[in-house]
C-alpha atoms as a PDB file:
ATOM      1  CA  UNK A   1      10.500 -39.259 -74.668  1.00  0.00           C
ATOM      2  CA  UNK A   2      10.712 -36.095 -76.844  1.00  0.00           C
ATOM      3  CA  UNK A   3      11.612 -32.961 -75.136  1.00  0.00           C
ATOM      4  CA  UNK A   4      11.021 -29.360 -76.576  1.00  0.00           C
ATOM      5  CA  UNK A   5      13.876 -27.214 -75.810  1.00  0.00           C
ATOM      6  CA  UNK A   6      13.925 -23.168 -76.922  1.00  0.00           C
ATOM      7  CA  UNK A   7      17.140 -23.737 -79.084  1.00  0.00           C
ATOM      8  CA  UNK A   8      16.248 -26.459 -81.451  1.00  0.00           C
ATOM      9  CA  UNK A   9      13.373 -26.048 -83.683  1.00  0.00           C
ATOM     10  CA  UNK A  10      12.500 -30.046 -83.105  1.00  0.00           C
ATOM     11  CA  UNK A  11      12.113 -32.191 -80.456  1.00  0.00           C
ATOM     12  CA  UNK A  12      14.925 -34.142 -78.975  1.00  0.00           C
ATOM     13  CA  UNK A  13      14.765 -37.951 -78.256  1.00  0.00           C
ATOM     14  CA  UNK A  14      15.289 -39.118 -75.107  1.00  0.00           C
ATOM     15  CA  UNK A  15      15.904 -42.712 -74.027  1.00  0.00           C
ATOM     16  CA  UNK A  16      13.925 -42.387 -70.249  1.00  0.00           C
ATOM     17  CA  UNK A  17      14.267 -46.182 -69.449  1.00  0.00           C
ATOM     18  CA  UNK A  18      17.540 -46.070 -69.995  1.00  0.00           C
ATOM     19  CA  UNK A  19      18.538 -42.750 -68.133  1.00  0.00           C
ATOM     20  CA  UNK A  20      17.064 -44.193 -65.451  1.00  0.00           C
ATOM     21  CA  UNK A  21      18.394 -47.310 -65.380  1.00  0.00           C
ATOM     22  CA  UNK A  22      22.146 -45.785 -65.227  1.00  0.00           C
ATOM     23  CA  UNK A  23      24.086 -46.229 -62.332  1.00  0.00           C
ATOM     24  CA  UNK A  24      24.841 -43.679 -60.780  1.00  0.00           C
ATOM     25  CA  UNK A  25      21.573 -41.582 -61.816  1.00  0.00           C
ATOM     26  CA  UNK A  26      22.663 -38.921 -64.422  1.00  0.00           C
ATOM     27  CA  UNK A  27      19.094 -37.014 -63.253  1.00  0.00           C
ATOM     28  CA  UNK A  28      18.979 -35.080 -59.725  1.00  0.00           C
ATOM     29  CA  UNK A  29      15.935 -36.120 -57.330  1.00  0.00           C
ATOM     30  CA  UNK A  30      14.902 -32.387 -58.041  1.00  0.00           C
ATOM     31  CA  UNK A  31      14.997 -32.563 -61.670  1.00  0.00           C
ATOM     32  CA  UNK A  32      12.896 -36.552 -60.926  1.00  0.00           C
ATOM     33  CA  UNK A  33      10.633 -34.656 -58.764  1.00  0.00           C
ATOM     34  CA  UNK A  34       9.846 -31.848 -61.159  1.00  0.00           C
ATOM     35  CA  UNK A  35       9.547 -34.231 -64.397  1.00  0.00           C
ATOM     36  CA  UNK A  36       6.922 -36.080 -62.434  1.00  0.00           C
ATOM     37  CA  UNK A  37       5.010 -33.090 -61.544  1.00  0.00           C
ATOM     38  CA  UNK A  38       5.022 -31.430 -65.299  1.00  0.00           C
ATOM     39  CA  UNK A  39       4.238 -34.838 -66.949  1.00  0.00           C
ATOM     40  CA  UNK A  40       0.462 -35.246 -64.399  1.00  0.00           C
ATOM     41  CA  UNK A  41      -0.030 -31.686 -65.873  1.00  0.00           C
ATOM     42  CA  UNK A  42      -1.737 -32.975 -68.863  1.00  0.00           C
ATOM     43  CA  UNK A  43      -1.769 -36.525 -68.711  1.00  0.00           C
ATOM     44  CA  UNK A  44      -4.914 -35.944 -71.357  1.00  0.00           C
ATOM     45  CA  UNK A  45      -2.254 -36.470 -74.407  1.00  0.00           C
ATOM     46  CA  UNK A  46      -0.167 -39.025 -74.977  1.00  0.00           C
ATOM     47  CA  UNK A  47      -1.344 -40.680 -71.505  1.00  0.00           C
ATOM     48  CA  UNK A  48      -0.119 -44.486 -72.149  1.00  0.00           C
ATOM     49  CA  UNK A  49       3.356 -43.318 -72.731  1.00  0.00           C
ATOM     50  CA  UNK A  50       3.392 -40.471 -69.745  1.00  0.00           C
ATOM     51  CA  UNK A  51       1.657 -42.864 -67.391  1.00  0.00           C
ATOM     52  CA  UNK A  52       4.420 -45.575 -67.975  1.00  0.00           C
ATOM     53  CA  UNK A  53       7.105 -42.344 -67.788  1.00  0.00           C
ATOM     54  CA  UNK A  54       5.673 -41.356 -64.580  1.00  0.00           C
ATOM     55  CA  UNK A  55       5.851 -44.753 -63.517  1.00  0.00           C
ATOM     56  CA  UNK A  56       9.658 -45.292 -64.468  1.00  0.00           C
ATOM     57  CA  UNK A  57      10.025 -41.716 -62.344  1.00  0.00           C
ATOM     58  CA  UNK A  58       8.082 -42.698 -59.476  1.00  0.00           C
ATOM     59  CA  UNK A  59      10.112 -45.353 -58.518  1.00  0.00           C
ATOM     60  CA  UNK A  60      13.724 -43.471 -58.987  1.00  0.00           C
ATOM     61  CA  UNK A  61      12.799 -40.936 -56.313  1.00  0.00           C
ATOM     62  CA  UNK A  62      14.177 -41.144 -53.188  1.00  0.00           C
ATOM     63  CA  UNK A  63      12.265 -38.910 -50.352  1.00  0.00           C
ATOM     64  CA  UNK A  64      15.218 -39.090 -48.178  1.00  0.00           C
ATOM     65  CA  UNK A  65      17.105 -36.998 -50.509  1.00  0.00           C
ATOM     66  CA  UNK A  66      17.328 -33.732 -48.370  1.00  0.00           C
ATOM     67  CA  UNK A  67      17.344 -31.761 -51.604  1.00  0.00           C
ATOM     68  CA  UNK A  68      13.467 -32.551 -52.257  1.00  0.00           C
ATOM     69  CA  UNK A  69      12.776 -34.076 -49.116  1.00  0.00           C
ATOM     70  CA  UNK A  70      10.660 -30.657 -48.202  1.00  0.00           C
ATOM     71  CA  UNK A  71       9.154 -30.462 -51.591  1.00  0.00           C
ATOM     72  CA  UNK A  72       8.348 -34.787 -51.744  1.00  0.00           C
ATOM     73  CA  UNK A  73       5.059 -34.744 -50.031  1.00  0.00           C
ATOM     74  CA  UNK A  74       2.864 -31.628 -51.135  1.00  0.00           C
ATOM     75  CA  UNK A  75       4.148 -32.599 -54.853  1.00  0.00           C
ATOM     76  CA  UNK A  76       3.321 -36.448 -54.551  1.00  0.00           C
ATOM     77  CA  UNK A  77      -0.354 -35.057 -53.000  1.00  0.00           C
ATOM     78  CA  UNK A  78      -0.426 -32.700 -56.316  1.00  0.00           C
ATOM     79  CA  UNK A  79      -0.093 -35.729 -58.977  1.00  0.00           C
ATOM     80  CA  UNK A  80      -2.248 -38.465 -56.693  1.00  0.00           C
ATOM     81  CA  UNK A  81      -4.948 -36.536 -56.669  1.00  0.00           C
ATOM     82  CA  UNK A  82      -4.611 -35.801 -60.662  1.00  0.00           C
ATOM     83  CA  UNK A  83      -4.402 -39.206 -61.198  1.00  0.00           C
ATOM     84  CA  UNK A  84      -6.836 -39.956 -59.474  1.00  0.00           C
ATOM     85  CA  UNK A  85      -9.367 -37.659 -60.856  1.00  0.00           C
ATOM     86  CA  UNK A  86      -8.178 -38.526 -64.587  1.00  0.00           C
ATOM     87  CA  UNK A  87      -8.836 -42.252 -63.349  1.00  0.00           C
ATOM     88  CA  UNK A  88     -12.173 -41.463 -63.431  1.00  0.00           C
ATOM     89  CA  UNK A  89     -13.133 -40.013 -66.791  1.00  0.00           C
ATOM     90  CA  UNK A  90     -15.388 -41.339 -69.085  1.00  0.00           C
ATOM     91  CA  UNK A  91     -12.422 -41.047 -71.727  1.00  0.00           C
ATOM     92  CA  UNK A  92     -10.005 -42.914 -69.683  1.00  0.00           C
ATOM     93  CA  UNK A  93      -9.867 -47.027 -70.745  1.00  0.00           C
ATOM     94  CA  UNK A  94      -9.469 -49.552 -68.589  1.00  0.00           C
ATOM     95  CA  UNK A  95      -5.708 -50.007 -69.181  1.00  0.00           C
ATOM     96  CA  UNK A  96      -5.102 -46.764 -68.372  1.00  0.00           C
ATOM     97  CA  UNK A  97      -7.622 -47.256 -65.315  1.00  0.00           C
ATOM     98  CA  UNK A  98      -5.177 -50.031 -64.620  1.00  0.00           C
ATOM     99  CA  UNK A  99      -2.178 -48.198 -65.531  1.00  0.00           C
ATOM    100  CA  UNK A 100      -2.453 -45.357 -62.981  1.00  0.00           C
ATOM    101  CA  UNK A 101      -3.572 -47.788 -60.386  1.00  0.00           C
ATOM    102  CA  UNK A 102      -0.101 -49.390 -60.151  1.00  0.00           C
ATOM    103  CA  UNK A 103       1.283 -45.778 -60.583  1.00  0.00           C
ATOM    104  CA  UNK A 104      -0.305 -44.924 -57.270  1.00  0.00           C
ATOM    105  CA  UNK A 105       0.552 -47.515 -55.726  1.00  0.00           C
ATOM    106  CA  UNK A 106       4.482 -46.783 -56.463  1.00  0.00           C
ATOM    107  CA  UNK A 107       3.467 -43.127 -55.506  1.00  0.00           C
ATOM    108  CA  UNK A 108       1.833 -44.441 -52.379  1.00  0.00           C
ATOM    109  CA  UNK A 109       5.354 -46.737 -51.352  1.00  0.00           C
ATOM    110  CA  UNK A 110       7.288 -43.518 -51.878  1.00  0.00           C
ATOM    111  CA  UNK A 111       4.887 -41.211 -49.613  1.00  0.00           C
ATOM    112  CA  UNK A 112       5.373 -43.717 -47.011  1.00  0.00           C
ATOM    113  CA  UNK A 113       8.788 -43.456 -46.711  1.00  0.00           C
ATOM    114  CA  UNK A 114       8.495 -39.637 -46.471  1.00  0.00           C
ATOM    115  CA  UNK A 115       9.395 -38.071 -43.216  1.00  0.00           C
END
């Protein structure tokens, strides 16, 4: 993952998979919450890459988590329904199709452990 920051004139590498597979989490569930949200903004670019991100990021958030537990539901709604309507774009191929299908369904698992 390359991330823009307003100090460096380059992008900085990030190793996602591997942030997320540290034990304990080095990310908050807000900061999981809100790189979820900003990566459905334009899933247009890049969109193998961001759907597999958003996949990885998905599945680390925990709705429980009373810091985003107000916040879980109205965002998950937000990027569903962007997924959704990117799913069904002319430009969209059919492992992307595929691709955000299994993304929903992780989003899905998480909404229904909302409260």
């Amino acid at each position: 993952m390359y991330l823009m920051n307003n100090f460096l004139p380059y992008p900085i590498q990030v190793d996602l998979s591997g942030i997320l597979a540290m034990v304990p989490l080095p990310l908050s569930q807000g900061v999981l919450l809100s790189l979820l949200q900003q990566l459905s903004c334009d899933i247009s670019t890049d969109t193998p890459r961001k759907l597999a991100w958003m996949t990885d990021v998905a599945a680390a958030i925990n709705p429980a988590d009373p810091r985003i537990a107000a916040h879980v539901r109205r965002i998950l709604d937000q990027v569903s329904h962007t997924l959704g309507h990117h799913r069904t774009l002319p430009t969209t191929s059919p492992s992307e199709a595929s691709t955000i299908r299994l993304l929903m369904h992780v989003i899905n698992s998480v909404l229904l452990s909302c409260k």
